[in-house]
Protein backbone atom coordinates (compact mmCIF):
# COMPACT_ATOMS: atom_id res chain seq x y z
CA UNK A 1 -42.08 -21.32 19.50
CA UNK A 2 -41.91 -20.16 15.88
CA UNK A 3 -44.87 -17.91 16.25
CA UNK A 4 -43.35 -15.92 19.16
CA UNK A 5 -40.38 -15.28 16.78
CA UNK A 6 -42.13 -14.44 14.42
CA UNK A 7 -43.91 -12.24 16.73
CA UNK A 8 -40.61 -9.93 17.69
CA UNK A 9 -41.14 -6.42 17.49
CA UNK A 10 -38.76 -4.70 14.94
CA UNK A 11 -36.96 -2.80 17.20
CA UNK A 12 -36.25 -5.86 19.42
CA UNK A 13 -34.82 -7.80 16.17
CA UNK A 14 -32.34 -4.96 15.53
CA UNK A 15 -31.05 -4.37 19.14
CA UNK A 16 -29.91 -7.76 19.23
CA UNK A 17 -28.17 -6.93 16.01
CA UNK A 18 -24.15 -5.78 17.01
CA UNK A 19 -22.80 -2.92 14.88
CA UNK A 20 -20.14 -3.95 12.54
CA UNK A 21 -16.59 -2.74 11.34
CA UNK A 22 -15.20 -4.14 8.28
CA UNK A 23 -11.57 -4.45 8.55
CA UNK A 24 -8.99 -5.11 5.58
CA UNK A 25 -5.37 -5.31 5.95
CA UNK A 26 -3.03 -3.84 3.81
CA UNK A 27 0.23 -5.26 4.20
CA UNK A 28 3.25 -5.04 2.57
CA UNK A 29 5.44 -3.71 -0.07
CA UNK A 30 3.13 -1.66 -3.17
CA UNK A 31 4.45 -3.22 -6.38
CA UNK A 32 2.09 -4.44 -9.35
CA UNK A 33 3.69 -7.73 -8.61
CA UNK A 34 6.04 -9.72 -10.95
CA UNK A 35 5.12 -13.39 -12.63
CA UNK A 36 4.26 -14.68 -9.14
CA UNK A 37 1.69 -11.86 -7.84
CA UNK A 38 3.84 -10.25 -5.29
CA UNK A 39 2.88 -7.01 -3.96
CA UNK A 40 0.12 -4.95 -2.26
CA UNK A 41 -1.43 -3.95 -5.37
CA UNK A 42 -4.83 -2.84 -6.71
CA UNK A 43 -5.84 -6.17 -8.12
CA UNK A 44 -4.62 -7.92 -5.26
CA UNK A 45 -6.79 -5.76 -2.61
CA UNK A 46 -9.93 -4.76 -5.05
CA UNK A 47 -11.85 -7.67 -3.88
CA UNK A 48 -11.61 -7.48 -0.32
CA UNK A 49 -12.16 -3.04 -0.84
CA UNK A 50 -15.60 -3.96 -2.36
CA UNK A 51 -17.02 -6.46 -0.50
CA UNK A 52 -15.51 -4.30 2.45
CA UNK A 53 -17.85 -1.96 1.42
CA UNK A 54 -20.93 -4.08 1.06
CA UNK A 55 -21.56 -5.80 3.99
CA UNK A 56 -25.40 -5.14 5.59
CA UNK A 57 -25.24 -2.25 8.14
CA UNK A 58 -21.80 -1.81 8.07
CA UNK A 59 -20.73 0.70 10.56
CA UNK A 60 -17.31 1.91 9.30
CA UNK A 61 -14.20 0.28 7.33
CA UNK A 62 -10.96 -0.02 9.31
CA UNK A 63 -7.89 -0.22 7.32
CA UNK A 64 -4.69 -1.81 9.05
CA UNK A 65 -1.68 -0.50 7.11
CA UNK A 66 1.64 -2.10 7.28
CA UNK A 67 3.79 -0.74 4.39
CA UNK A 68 7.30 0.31 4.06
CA UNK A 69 5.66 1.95 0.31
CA UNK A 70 7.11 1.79 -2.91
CA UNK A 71 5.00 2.03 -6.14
CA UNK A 72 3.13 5.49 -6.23
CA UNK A 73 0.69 3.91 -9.09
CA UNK A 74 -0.35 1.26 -7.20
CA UNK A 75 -0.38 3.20 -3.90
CA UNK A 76 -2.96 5.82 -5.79
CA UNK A 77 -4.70 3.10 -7.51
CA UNK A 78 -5.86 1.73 -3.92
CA UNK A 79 -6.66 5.27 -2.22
CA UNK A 80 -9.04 6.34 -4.88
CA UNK A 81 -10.79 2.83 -4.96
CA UNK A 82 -11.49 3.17 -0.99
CA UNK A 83 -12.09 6.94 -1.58
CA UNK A 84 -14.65 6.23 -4.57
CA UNK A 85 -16.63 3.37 -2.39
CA UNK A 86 -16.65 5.53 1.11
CA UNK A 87 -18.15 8.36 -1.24
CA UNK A 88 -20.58 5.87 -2.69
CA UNK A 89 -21.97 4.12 0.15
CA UNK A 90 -21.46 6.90 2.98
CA UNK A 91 -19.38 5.13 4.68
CA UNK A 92 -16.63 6.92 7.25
CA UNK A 93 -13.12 4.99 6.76
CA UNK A 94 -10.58 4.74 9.56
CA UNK A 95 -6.77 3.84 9.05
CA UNK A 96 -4.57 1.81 11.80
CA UNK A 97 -1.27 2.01 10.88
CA UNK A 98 1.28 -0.71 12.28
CA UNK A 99 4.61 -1.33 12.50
CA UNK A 100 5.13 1.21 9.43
CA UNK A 101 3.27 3.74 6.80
CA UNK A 102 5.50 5.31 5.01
CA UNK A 103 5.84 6.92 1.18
CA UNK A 104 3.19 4.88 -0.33
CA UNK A 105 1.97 3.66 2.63
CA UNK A 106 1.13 6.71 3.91
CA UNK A 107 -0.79 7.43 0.77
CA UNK A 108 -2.58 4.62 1.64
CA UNK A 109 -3.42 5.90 5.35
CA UNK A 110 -4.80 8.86 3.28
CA UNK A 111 -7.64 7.35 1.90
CA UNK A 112 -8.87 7.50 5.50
CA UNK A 113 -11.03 10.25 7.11
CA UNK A 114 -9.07 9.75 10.30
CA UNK A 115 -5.36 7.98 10.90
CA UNK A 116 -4.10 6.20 14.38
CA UNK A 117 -1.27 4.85 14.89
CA UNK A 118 0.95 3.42 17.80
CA UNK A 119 3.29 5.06 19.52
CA UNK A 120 6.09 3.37 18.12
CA UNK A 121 4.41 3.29 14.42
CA UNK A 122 6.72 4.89 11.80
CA UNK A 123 4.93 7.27 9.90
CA UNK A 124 5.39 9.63 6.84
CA UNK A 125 8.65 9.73 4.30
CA UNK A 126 6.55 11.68 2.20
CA UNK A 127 9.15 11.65 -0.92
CA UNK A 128 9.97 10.12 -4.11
CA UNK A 129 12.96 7.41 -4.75
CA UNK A 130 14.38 5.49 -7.20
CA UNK A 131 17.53 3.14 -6.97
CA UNK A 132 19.64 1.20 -8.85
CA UNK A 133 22.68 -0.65 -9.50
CA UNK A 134 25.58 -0.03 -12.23
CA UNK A 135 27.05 -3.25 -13.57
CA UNK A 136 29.40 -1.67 -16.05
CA UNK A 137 32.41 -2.67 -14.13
CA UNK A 138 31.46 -6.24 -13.48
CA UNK A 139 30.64 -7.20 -17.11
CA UNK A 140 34.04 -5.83 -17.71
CA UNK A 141 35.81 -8.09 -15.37
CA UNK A 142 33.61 -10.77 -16.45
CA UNK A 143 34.63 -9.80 -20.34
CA UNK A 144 30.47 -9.35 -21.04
CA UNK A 145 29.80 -7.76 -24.48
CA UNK A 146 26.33 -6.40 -24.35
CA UNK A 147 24.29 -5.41 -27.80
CA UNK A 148 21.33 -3.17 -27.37
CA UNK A 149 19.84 -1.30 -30.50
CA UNK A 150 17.05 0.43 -30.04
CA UNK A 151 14.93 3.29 -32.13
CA UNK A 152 14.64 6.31 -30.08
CA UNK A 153 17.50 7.94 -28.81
CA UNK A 154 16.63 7.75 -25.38
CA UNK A 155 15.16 4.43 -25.28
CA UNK A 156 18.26 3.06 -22.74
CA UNK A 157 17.74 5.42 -20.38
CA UNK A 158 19.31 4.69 -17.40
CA UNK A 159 20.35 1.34 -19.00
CA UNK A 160 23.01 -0.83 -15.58
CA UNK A 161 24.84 -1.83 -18.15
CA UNK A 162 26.03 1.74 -19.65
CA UNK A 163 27.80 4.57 -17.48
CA UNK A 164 25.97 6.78 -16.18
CA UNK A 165 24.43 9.73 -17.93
CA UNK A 166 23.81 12.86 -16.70
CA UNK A 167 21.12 14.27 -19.04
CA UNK A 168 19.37 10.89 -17.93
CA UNK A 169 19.53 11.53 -14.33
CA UNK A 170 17.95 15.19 -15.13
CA UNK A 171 15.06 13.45 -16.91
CA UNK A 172 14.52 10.86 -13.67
CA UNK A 173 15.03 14.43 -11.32
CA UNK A 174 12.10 15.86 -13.00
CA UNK A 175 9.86 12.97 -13.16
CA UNK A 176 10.23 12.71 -9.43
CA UNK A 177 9.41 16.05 -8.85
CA UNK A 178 5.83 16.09 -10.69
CA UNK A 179 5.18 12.68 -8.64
CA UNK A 180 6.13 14.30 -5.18
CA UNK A 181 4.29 17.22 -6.03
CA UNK A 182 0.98 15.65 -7.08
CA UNK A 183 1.80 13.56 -3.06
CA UNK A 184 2.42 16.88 -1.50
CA UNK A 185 -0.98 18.10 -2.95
CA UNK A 186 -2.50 14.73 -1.78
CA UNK A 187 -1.61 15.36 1.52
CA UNK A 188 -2.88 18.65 1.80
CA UNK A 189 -6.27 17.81 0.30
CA UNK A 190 -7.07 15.12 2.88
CA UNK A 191 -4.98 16.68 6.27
CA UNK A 192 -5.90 20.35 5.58
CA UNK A 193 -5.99 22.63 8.73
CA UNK A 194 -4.37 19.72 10.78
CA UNK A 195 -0.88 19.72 8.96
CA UNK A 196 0.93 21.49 11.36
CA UNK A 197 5.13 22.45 10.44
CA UNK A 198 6.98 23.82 7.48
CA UNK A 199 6.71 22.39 4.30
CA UNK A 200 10.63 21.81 4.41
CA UNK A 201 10.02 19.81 7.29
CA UNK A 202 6.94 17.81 6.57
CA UNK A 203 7.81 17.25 2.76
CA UNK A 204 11.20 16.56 3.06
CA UNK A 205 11.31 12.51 2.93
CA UNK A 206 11.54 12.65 7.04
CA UNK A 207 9.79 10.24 9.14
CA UNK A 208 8.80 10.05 12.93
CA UNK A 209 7.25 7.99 15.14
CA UNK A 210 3.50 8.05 16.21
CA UNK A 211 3.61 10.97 18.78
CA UNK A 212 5.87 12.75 16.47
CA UNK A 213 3.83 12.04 13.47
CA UNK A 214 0.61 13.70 15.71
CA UNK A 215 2.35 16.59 16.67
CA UNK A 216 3.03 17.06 13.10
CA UNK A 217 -0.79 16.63 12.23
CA UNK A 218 0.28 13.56 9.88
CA UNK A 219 -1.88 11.45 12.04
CA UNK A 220 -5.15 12.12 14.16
CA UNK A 221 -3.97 10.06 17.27
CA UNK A 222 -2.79 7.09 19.07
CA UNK A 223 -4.94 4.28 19.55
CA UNK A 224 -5.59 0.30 17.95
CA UNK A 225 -7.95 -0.71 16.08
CA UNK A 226 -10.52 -2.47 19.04
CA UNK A 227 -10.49 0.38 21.43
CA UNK A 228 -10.98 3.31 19.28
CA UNK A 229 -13.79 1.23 17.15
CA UNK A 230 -15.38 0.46 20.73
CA UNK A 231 -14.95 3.99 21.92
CA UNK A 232 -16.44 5.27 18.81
CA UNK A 233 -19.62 2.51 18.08
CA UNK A 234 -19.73 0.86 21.31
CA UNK A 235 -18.49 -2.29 23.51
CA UNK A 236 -21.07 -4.20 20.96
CA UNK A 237 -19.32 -3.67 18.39
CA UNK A 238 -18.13 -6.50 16.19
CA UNK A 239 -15.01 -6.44 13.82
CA UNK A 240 -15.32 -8.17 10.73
CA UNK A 241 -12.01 -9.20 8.86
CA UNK A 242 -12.61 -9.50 5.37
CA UNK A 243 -9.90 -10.59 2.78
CA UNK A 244 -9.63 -11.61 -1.17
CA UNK A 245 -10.87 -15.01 -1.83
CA UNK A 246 -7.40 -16.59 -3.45
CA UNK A 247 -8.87 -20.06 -4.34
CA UNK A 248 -7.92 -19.82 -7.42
CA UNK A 249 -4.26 -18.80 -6.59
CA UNK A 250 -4.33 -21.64 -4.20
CA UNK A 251 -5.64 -24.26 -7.26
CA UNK A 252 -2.88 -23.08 -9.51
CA UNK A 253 -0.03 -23.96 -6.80
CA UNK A 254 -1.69 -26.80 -5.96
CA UNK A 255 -1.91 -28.19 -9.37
CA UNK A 256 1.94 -27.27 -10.31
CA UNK A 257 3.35 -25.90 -13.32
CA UNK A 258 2.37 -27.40 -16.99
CA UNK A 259 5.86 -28.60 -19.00
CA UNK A 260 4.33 -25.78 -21.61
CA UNK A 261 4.82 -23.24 -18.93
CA UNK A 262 7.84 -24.15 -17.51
CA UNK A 263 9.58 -22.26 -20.54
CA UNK A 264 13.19 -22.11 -21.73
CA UNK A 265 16.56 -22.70 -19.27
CA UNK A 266 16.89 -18.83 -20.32
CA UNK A 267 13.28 -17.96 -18.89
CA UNK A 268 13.54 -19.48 -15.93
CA UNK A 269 16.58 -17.76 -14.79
CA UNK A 270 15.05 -14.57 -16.19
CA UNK A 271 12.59 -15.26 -13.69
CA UNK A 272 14.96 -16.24 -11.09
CA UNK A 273 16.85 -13.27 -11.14
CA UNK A 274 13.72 -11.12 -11.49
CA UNK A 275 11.83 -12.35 -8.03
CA UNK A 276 15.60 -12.13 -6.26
CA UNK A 277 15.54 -8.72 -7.44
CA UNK A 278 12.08 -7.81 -6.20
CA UNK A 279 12.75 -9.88 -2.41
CA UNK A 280 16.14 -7.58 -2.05
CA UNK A 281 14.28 -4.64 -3.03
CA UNK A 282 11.45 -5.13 -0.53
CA UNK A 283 13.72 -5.84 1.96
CA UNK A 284 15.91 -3.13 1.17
CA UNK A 285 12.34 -0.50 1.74
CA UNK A 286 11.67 -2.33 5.14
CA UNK A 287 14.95 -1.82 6.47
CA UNK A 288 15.13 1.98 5.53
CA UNK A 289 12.28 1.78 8.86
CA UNK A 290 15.01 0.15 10.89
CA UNK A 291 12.43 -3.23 10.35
């Protein structure tokens, strides 16, 4: 039995072989992530990109994109790494966008040599935000005193504590324009001759959904992830998920917190207040998308 096997013809060997499509999801808002991790991030998604990348006679490697956006740093971190490895290995790179891909996760769609999406996917806000809150008021009524020094005169920039300053919100004006310039540019480079509309229109922070985004040449048309892979490699085809291995996350929950991490009353609340901060500001980017 073991010398017929042995025996196979080549070509016999690799026809029983089914083509593969890695697939990596990439879900979520784009932060760096506070103390806990949160965030679709570079380090979070690095991992799974690579060994994406490397699996034998890989066919093609399907992102599925479900981001409302948010960091641009993180969001360009991620398109250059699958950009760098499709170069690399000669590997075509398809996008799938979900319920949303918008701002940075759009940039994210990018990285791909072709986009679908479904017909109720939201798709583009190519733009550049930044919000806030003022707490001047409140530490009034709740007779606050705040002390800052600082070295540099415009070290509290856009401080929530102070009132607002307008030279401040000239400096933040400006800094948004060089970063929605550089995304404009991105999207030209990698939609070319299939943009289709006036820049006013495309680059104004607007955002449609999938048949609007086509006939806009945002996206390259509207289909999930099975059918077009099977249209394009076959009905053999065989889609691979591949994610980060988070064993070690999973140890350090699972083992607790050390009494020399737990920190001061002070630090936890810090904390506290910081994750609260990040969960209403996710929230607040998903349900710009109506989601």
């Amino acid at each position: 039995m073991f010398e017929k096997i042995k025996k196979l013809p080549i070509p016999f060997i690799q026809n029983r072989v089914k083509p593969k499509v890695a697939v990596v999801r990439l879900q979520g808002a784009i932060s760096s992530g506070g103390r806990l991790g949160q965030g679709l991030n570079l380090a979070g998604v690095a991992q799974a990109l690579d060994a994406a990348f490397d699996i034998a006679e890989v066919k093609a490697v399907a992102l599925l994109i479900n981001s409302p956006g948010g960091s641009p740093v993180q969001a360009n971190l991620i398109h250059k790494r699958v950009r760098a490895l499709s170069e690399e290995k000669k590997i075509p790179v398809y996008a799938f966008c979900e319920d949303v891909a918008a701002s940075g996760g759009y940039m994210l769609a990018l990285a791909a040599d072709e986009i679908f999406a479904d017909t109720s996917s939201v798709i583009g806000s190519i733009g550049v935000i930044s919000a806030g809150f003022g707490f001047t008021k409140a530490i009034e009524k709740l007779g606050v005193e705040r002390r800052v020094y600082t070295a540099g005169e415009n070290k509290s920039t856009l401080d929530p504590f102070l009132p607002e300053n307008p030279e401040d919100v000239e400096r933040l004006k400006k800094l948004q324009l060089d970063v929605h310039a550089f995304f404009k540019d991105m999207v030209r480079a990698r939609r070319g001759d299939k943009l289709k509309g006036e820049d006013k229109e495309l680059f104004n922070g607007e955002f449609w959904a999938g048949e609007g985004a086509l006939e806009r040449g945002l996206i390259d048309g509207i289909a999930d992830l099975r059918a077009k892979m099977r249209e394009i490699y076959g009905e053999k085809i065989k889609l691979v998920p591949v994610t980060a291995d988070k064993s070690f996350w999973r140890r350090g929950q699972a083992g607790g917190v050390s009494a020399s991490d737990k920190g001061s009353l002070a630090d936890l609340l810090h904390q506290g207040a910081e994750e609260a901060m990040i969960a209403l500001e996710e929230r607040g980017l998903w349900a710009k998308f109506g989601l």
